[in-house]
Protein backbone atom coordinates (compact mmCIF):
# COMPACT_ATOMS: atom_id res chain seq x y z
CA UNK A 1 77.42 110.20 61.57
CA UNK A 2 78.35 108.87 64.94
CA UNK A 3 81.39 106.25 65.32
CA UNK A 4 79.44 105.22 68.77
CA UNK A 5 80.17 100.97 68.56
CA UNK A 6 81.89 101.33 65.48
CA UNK A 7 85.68 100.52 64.80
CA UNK A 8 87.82 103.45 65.48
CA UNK A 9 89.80 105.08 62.48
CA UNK A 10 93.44 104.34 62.36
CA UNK A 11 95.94 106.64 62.48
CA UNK A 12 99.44 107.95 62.74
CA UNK A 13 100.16 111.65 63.57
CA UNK A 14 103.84 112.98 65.12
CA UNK A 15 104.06 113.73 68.33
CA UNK A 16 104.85 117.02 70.55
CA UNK A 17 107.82 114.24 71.65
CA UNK A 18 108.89 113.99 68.27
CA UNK A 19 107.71 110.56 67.60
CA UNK A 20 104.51 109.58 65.63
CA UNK A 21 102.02 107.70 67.29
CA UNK A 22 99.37 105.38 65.92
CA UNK A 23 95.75 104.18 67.33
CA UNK A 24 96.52 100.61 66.52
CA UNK A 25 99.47 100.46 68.17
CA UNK A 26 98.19 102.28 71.30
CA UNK A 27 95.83 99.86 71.44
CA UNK A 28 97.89 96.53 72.26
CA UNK A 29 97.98 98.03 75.72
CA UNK A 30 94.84 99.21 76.74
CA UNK A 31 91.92 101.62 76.16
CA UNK A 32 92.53 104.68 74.23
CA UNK A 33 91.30 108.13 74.81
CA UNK A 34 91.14 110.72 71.36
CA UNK A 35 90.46 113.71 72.14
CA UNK A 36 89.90 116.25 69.24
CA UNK A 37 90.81 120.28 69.53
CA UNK A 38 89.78 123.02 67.91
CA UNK A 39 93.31 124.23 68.05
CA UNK A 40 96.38 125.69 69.97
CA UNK A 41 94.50 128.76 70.77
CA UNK A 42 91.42 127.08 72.28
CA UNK A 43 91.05 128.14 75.88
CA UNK A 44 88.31 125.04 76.30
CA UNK A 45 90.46 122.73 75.30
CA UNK A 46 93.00 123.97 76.80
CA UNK A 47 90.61 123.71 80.07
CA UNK A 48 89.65 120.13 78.64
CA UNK A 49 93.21 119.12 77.79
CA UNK A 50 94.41 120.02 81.70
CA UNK A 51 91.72 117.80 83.21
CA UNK A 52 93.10 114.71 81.44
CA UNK A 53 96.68 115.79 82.38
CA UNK A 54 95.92 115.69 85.63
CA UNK A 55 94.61 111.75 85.63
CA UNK A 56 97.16 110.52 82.78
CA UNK A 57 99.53 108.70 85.02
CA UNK A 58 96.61 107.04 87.37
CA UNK A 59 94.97 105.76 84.08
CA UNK A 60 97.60 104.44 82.17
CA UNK A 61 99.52 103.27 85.43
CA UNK A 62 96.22 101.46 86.51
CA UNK A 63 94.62 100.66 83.58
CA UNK A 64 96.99 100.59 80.29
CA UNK A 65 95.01 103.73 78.80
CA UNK A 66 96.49 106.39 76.47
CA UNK A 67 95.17 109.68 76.02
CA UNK A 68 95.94 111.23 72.12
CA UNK A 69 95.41 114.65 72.37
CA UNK A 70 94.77 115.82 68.48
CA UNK A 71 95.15 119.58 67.54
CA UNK A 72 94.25 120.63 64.08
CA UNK A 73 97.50 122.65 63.85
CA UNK A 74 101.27 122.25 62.76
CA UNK A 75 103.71 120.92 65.17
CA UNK A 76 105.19 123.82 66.17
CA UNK A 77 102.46 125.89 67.85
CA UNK A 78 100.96 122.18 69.06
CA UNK A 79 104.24 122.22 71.06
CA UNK A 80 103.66 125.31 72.30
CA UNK A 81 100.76 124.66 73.39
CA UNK A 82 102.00 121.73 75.46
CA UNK A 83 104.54 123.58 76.48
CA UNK A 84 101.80 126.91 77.94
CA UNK A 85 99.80 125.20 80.04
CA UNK A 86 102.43 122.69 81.30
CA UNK A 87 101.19 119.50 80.18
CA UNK A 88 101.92 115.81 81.13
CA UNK A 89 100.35 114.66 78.15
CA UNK A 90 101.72 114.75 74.78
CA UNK A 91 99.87 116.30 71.87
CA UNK A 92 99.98 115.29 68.24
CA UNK A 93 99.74 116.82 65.86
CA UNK A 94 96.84 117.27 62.28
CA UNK A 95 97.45 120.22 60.65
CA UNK A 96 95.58 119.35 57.74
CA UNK A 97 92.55 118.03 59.77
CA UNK A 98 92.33 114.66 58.10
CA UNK A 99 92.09 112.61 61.62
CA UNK A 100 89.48 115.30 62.94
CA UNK A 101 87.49 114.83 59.61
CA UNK A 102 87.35 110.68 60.26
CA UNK A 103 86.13 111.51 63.51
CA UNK A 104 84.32 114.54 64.43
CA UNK A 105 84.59 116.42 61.37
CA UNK A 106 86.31 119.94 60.80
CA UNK A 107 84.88 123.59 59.91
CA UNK A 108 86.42 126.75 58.83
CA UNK A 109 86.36 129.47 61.50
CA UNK A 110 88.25 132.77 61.82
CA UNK A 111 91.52 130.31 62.86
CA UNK A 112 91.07 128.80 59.71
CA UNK A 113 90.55 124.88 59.27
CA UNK A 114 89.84 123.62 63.27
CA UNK A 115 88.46 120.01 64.58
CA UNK A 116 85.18 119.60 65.59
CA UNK A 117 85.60 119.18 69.63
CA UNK A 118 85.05 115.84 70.67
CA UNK A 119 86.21 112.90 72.78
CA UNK A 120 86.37 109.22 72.09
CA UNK A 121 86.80 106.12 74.33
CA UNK A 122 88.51 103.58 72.59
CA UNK A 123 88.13 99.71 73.68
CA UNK A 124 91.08 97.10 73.54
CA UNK A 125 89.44 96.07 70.32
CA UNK A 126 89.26 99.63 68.38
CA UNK A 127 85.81 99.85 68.90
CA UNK A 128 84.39 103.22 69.71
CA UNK A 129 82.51 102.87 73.59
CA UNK A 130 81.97 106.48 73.95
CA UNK A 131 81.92 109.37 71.41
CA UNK A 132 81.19 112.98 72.49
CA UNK A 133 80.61 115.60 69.72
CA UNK A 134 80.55 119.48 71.04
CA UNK A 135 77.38 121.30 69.87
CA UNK A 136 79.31 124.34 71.28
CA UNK A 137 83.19 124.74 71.67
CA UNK A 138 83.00 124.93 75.43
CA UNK A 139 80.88 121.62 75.54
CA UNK A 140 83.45 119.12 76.54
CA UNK A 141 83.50 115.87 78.43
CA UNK A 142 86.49 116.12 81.55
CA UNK A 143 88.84 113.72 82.56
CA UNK A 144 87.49 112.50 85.69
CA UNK A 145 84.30 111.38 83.84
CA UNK A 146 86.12 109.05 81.26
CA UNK A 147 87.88 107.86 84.09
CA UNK A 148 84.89 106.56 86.24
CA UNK A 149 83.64 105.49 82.96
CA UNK A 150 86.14 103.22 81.73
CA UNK A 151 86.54 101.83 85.66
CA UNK A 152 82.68 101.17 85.31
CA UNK A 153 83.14 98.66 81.95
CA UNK A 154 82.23 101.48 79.63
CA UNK A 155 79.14 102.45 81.62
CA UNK A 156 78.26 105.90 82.68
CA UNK A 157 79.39 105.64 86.60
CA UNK A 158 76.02 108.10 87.03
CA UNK A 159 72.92 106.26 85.54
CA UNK A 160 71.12 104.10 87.43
């Protein structure tokens, strides 16, 4: 089932800052970005994860846009994670999987219980303008992308 023009799922998860965080609120500011991982020992999303590091400050400086990070894991090794490959973002936290299910969906693999890889651009309004579902765990949309794409009114920056 795609969420593509639908109303995002609320949420509230904690935070690798110690805080929970929720969609709604996230919203009043900007666009949000939800990204779901497979988990804290995901080399692609740790890849993924880096690339929207990298543009964090320049899109919510610019453009009031969060990026939410969600790991299907417990807080502890989500902080680590953070923590490993030096991250400007924070991560929060769904050890259970119930915000990957709403979204993406979850599967058991060797790890256990892991998210469904997948981004999701958020509008002002909680509607979902772009939803990206992995058909394999290294098939991942990069920061840089989402960036043009939200500067381009939710268009993709290379049609046309």
């Amino acid at each position: 089932m795609s969420l593509n023009g639908t109303d995002a799922p609320d949420f509230t998860l904690e935070s690798t800052n110690g805080a929970d965080v929720t969609l709604s609120e996230t919203l009043d500011d900007g666009p949000t970005v939800i990204l779901i991982n497979r988990g804290h020992w995901c080399s692609f999303c740790a890849e993924q994860l880096q690339t929207f590091s990298e543009i964090s400050y320049d899109l919510w400086f610019h453009d009031g846009v969060d990026i939410l990070p969600v790991v299907t894991d417990p807080i502890g090794p989500v902080t680590e994670m953070r923590d490993r490959y030096d991250l400007e973002i924070q991560l929060l936290a769904d050890p259970d999987g119930t915000v990957a299910e709403q979204y993406s969906g979850t599967e058991q693999t060797s790890h256990g219980l892991t998210g469904i890889s997948a981004t999701y651009v958020v509008d002002e309004e909680g509607v979902v303008q772009y939803e990206q579902v992995a058909d394999h765990p290294a098939d991942r949309t990069y920061g840089n992308w989402v960036r043009y794409f939200i500067r381009n009114g939710y268009e993709d920056p290379f049609e046309g």
